[in-house]
Protein backbone atom coordinates (compact mmCIF):
# COMPACT_ATOMS: atom_id res chain seq x y z
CA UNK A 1 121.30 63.50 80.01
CA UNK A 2 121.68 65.76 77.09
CA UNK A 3 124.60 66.88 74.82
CA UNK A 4 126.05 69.18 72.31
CA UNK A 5 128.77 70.44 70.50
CA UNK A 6 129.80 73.82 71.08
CA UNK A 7 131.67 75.04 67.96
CA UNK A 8 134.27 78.25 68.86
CA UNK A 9 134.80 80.30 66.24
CA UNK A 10 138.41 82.31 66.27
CA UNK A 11 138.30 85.52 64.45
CA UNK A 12 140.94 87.23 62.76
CA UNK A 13 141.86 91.39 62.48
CA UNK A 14 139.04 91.41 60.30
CA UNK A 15 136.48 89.80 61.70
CA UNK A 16 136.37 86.45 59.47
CA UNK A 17 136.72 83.20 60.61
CA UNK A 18 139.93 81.57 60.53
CA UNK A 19 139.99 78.50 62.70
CA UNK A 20 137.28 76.96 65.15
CA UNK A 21 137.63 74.82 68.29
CA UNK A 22 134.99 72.17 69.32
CA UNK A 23 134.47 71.40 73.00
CA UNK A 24 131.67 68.85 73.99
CA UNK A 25 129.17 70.40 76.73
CA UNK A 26 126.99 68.21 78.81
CA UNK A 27 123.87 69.25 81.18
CA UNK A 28 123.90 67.17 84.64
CA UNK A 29 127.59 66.40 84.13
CA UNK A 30 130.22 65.71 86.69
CA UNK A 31 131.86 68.54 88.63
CA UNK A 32 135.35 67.57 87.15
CA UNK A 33 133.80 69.02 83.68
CA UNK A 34 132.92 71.76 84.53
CA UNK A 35 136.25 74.01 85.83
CA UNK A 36 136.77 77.17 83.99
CA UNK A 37 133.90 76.20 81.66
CA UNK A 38 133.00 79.63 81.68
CA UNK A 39 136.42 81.48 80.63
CA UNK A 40 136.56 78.69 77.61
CA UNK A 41 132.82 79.42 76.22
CA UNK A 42 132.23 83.37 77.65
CA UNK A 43 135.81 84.69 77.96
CA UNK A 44 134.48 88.00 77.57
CA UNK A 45 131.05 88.75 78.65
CA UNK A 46 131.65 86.33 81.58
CA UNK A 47 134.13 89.11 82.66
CA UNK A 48 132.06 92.18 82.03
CA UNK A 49 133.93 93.07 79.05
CA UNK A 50 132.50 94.02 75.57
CA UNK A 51 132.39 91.35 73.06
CA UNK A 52 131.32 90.96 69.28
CA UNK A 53 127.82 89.38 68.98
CA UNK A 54 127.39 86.17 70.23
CA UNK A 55 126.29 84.56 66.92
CA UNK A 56 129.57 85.40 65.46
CA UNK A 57 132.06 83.73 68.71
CA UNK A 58 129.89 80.56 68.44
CA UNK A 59 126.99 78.16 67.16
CA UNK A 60 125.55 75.22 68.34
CA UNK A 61 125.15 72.25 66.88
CA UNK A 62 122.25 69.19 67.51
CA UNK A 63 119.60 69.52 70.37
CA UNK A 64 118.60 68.49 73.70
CA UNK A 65 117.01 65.13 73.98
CA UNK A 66 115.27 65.76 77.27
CA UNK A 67 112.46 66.64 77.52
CA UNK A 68 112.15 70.07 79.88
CA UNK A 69 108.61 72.16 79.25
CA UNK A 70 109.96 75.06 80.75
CA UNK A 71 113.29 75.29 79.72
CA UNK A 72 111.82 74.86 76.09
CA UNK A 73 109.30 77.37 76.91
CA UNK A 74 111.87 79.73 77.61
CA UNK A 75 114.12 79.54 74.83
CA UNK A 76 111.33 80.21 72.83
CA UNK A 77 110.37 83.61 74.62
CA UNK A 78 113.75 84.59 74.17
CA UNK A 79 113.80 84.00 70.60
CA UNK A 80 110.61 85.79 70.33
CA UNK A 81 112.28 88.60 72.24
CA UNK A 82 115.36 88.87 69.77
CA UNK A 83 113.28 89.55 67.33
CA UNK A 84 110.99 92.05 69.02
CA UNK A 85 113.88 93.83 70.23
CA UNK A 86 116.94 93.36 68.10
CA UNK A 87 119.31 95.52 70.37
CA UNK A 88 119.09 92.67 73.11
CA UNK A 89 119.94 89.74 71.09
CA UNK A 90 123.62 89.88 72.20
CA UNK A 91 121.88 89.96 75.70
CA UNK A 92 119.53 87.14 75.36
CA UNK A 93 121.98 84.64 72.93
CA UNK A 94 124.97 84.97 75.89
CA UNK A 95 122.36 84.54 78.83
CA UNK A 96 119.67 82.19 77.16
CA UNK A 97 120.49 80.74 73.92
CA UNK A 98 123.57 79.26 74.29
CA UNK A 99 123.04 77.03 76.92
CA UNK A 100 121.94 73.22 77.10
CA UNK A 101 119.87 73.83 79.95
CA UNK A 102 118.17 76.32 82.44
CA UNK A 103 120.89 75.09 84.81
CA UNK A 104 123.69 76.12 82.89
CA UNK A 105 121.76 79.97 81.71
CA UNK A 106 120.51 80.17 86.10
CA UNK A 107 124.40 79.68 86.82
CA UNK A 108 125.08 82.20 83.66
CA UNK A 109 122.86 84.74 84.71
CA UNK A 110 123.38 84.66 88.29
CA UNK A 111 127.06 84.64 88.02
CA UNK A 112 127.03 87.88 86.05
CA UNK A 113 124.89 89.32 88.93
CA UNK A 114 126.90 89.39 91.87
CA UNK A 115 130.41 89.25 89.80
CA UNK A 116 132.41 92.03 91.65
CA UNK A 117 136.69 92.42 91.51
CA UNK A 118 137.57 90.11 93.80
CA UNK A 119 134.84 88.00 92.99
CA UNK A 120 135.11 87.36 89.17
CA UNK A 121 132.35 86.03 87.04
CA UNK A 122 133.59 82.88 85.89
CA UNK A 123 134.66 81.83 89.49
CA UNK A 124 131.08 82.40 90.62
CA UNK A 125 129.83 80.59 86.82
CA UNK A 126 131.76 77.19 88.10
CA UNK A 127 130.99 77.72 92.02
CA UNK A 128 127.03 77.88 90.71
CA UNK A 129 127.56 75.12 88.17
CA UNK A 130 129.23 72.70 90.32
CA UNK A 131 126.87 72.90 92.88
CA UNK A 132 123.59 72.94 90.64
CA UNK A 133 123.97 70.49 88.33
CA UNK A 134 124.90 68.08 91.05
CA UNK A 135 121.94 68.47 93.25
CA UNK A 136 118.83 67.30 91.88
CA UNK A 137 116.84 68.90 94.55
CA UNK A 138 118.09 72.46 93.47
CA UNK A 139 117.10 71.31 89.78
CA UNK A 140 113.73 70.57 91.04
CA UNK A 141 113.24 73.53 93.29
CA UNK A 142 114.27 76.65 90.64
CA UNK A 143 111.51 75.00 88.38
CA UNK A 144 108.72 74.88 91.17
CA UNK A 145 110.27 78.59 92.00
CA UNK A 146 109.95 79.83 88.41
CA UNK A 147 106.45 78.40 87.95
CA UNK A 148 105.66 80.10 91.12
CA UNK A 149 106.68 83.92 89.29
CA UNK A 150 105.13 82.94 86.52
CA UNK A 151 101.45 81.61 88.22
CA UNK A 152 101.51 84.47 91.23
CA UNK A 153 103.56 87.59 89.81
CA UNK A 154 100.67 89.81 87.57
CA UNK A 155 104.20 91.30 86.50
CA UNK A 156 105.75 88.36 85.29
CA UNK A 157 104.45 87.94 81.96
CA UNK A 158 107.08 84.82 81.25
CA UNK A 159 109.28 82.59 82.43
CA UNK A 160 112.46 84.28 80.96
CA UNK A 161 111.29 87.53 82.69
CA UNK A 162 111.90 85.83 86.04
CA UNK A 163 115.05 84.48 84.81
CA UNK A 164 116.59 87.40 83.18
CA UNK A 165 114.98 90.23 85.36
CA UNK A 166 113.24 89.66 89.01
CA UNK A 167 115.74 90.02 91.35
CA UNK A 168 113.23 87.88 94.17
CA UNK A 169 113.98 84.58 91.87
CA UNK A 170 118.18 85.73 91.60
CA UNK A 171 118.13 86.07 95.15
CA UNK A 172 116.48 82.89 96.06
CA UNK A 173 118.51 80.51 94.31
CA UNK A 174 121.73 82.37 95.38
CA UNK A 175 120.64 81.24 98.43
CA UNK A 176 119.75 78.00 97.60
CA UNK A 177 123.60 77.36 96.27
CA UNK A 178 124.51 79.27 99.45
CA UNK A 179 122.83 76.98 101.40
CA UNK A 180 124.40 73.89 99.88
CA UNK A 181 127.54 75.15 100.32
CA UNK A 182 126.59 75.82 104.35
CA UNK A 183 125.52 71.95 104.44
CA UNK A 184 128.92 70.88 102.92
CA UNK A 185 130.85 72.49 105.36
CA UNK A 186 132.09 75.23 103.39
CA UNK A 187 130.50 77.88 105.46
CA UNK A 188 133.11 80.79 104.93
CA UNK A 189 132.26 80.83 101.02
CA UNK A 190 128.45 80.54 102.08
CA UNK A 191 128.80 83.48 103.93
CA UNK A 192 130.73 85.29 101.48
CA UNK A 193 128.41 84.53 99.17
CA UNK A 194 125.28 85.36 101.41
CA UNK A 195 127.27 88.66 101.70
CA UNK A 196 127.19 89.41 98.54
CA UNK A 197 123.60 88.38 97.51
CA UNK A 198 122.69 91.03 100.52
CA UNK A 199 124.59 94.10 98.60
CA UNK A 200 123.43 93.20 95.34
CA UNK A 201 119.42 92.03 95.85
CA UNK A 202 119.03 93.80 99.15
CA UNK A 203 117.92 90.33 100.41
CA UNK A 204 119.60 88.94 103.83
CA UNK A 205 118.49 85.30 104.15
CA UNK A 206 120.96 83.08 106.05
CA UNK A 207 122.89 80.57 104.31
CA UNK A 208 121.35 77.86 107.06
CA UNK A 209 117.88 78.80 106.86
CA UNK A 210 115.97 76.18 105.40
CA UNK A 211 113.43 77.07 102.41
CA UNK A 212 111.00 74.81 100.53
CA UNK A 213 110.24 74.92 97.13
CA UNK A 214 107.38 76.79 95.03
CA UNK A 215 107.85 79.79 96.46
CA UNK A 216 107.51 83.63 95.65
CA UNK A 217 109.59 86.20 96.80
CA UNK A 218 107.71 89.60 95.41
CA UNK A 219 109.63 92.35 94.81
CA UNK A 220 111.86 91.23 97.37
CA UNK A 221 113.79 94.35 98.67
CA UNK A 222 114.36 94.25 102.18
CA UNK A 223 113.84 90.55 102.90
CA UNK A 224 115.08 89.62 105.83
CA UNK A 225 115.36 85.13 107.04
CA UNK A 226 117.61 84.48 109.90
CA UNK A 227 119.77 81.24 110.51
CA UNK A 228 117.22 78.75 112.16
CA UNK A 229 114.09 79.74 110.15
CA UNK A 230 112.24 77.60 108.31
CA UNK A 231 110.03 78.25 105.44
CA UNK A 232 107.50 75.56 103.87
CA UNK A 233 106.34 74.45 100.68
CA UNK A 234 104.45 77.35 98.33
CA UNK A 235 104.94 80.25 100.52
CA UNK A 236 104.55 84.10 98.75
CA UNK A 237 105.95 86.48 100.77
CA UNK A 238 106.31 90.45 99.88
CA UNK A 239 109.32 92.54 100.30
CA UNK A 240 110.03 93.91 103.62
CA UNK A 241 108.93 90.89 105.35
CA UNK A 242 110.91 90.25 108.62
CA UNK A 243 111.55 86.51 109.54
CA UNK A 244 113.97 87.27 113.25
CA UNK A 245 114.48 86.51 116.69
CA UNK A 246 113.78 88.61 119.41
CA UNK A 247 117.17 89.24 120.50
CA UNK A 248 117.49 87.70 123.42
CA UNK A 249 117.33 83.76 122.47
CA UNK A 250 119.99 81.84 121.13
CA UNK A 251 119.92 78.35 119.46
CA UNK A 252 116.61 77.61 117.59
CA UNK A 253 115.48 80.94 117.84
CA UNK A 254 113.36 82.11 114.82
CA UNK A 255 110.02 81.77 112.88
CA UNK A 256 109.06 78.37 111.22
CA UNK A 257 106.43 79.09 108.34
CA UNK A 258 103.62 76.73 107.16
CA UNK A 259 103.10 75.84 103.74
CA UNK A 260 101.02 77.90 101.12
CA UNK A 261 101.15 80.57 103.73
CA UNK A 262 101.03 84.33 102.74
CA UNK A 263 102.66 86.64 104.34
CA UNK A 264 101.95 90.77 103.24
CA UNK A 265 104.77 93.11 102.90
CA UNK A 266 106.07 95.14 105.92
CA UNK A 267 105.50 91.84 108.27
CA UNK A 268 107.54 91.33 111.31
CA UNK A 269 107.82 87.85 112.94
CA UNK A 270 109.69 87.38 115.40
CA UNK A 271 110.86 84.25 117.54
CA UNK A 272 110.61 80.37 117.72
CA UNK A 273 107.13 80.50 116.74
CA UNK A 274 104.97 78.66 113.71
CA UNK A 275 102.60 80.09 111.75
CA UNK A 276 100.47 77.78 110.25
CA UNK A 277 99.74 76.08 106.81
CA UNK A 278 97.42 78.32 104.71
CA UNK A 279 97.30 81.11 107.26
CA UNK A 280 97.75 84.57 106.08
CA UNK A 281 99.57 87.41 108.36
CA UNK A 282 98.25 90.87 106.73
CA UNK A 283 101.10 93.99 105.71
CA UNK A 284 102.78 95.36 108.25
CA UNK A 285 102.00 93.12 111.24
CA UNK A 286 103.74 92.33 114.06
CA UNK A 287 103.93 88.58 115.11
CA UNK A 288 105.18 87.18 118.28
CA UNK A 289 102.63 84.52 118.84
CA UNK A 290 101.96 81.23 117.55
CA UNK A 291 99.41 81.66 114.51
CA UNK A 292 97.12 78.84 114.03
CA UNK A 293 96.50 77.35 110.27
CA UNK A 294 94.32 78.87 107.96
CA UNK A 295 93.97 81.97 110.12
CA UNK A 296 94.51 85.43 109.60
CA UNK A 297 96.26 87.63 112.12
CA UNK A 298 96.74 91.42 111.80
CA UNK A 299 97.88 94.22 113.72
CA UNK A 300 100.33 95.16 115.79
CA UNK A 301 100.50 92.95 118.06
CA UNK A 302 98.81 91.22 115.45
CA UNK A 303 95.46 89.52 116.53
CA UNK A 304 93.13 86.33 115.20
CA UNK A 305 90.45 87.98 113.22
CA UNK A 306 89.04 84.98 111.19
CA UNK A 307 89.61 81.97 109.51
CA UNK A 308 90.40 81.76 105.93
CA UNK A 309 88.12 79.29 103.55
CA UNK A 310 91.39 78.95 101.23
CA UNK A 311 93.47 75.97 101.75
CA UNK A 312 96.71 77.92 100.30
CA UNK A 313 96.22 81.66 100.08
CA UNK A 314 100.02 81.62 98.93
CA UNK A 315 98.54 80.60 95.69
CA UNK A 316 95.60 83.41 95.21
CA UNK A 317 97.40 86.50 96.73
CA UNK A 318 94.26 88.49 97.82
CA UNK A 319 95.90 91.51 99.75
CA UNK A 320 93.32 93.61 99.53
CA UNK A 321 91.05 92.52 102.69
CA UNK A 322 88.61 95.67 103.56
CA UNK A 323 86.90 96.20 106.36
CA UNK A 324 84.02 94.20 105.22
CA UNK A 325 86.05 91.71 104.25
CA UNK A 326 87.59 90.93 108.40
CA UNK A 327 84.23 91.64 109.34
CA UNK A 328 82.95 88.51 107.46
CA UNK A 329 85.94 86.56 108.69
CA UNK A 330 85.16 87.29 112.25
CA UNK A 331 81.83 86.13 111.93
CA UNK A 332 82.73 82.92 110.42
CA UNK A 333 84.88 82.71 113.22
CA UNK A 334 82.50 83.27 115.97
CA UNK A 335 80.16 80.89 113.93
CA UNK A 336 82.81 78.40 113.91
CA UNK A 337 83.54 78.13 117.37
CA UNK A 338 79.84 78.60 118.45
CA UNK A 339 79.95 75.31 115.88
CA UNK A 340 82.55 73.26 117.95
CA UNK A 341 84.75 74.11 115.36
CA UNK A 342 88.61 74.85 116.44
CA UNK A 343 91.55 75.64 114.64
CA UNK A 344 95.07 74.31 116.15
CA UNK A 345 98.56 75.29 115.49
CA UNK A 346 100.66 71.95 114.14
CA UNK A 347 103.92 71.36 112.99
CA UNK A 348 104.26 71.07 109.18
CA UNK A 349 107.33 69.96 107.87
């Protein structure tokens, strides 16, 4: 557990100090703590109104005793990004900076996001708060997620990029508060919320679906995940991917996806069906079938051409399969089975 002070500075007609207010702030804290947090510390920005600089409303006082690579890491990008570009420190003090934790900047930033007028800023600030810094799984999860911008993402140069800027991370741990909310029963502000991720991120994934952790969503626009989908452990997948149902089923009804699977952008799959660990479905497919691990299936209907030597091609993003490339795979194949060798379709989570 780590603490600070937060010391509020109240200004005067001219801009001087004339009074300050201390209020103790505390990462992992109870949910009590937290109401209105956000109108007491951001009464402004919080709001989308204009505000003085940061520096000048508040400073902080002693330092986290955790230990959190990432979170450290990050603070020091920003700093490095004040002074590289001066006209963003407001920016990066309010959304970075002044926080005890990535936590508390995630809720921050993500608040400000999908604020709209009958959905304020700070409402959104606690709703994020209470729910993340009471759920150790989430805390664990927007880490792995981060990492997995930072490792797969050639565009994300840094961690604070993801944070600040890639609207695949926002959306994904919207839905992961979302989808806490579904499990506690409070389905109507899930779905409110899910609503509102969808007009803001142009990303639709259902407050039930179930998602693992370490994953990528790249460039993210037109994501689609319906209710009874699951997703494993290290998946990538690109935007205009396509997890449905066929239309026709109800109940359990849509994809379940391996882990360290990669699935290219434009991919449709549709129905009950698993797609292996490690398998990779190429751009623009069509899936209806069961795919088996490690395999790659293209087309439309997509098709088995090969098996893949890469336990998780999630983690290596090769796209750019020619010709030669599934021509290689199918022999391997052939070889394989020739060999005795078969592939099966299991259940992974």
């Amino acid at each position: 557990m780590s603490s600070r002070n937060i010391i509020l500075l109240e200004l005067n007609g001219e801009g001087e100090a004339k009074g300050e207010t201390r209020v103790s702030s505390t990462c992992f804290r109870d949910s009590k703590n937290l109401s209105s947090r956000s109108e007491r510390i951001f009464p402004f920005y919080a709001m989308g109104k204009s505000k003085p600089d940061a520096p000048s409303l508040m400073s902080l006082s002693a330092s986290d005793s955790a230990s959190d690579s990432i979170w450290d890491t990050i603070r020091a990008e920003a700093k490095s990004e004040t002074e590289k570009e001066p006209i963003l420190s407001s920016f990066l003090y309010a959304s970075i900076l002044s926080h005890n934790c990535l936590e508390e900047a995630l809720g921050f930033v993500l608040a400000n996001r999908l604020q709209d007028p009958t959905l304020l800023a700070a409402q959104l600030m606690d709703i994020f708060e209470n729910i993340i810094m009471n759920d150790r799984g989430i805390q664990q999860s927007i880490r792995l997620d981060l990492q997995a911008f930072r490792d797969r993402d050639p565009a994300c140069a840094s961690y604070s990029w993801a944070l600040l800027y890639l609207k695949g991370y926002h959306s994904l741990q919207s839905y992961r508060v979302a989808h806490a909310l579904w499990n506690q029963g409070r389905k109507v502000l899930a779905l409110a919320l899910q609503s509102r991720i969808s007009e803001v991120f142009s990303v639709d994934i259902h407050p039930a679906a179930k998602i693992g952790e370490g994953i990528l969503l790249d460039h993210a626009t037109g994501l689609v995940i319906g209710e009874t989908a699951v997703v494993g452990n290290k998946v990538s997948l690109m935007q205009g991917v396509t997890l449905g149902g066929t239309g026709k089923e109800v109940g359990d009804r849509h994809p379940k996806i391996g882990q360290g699977a990669l699935i290219g952008a434009g991919a449709t799959i549709l129905g009950n069906i698993i797609v292996g660990e490690g398998a990779m479905i190429a751009a623009g497919s069509l899936v209806l079938k069961n795919v088996p691990s490690h395999s790659m299936a293209v087309g439309n209907p997509a098709k088995i051409i090969g098996y893949l030597d890469e336990e998780d091609p999630s983690l290596t993003m090769k796209h750019d399969a020619t010709k030669g490339y599934f021509e290689k795979l199918a022999i391997s194949s052939t070889d394989r089975k020739s060999n005795g060798v078969c592939h099966h379709t299991s259940p992974y989570i």
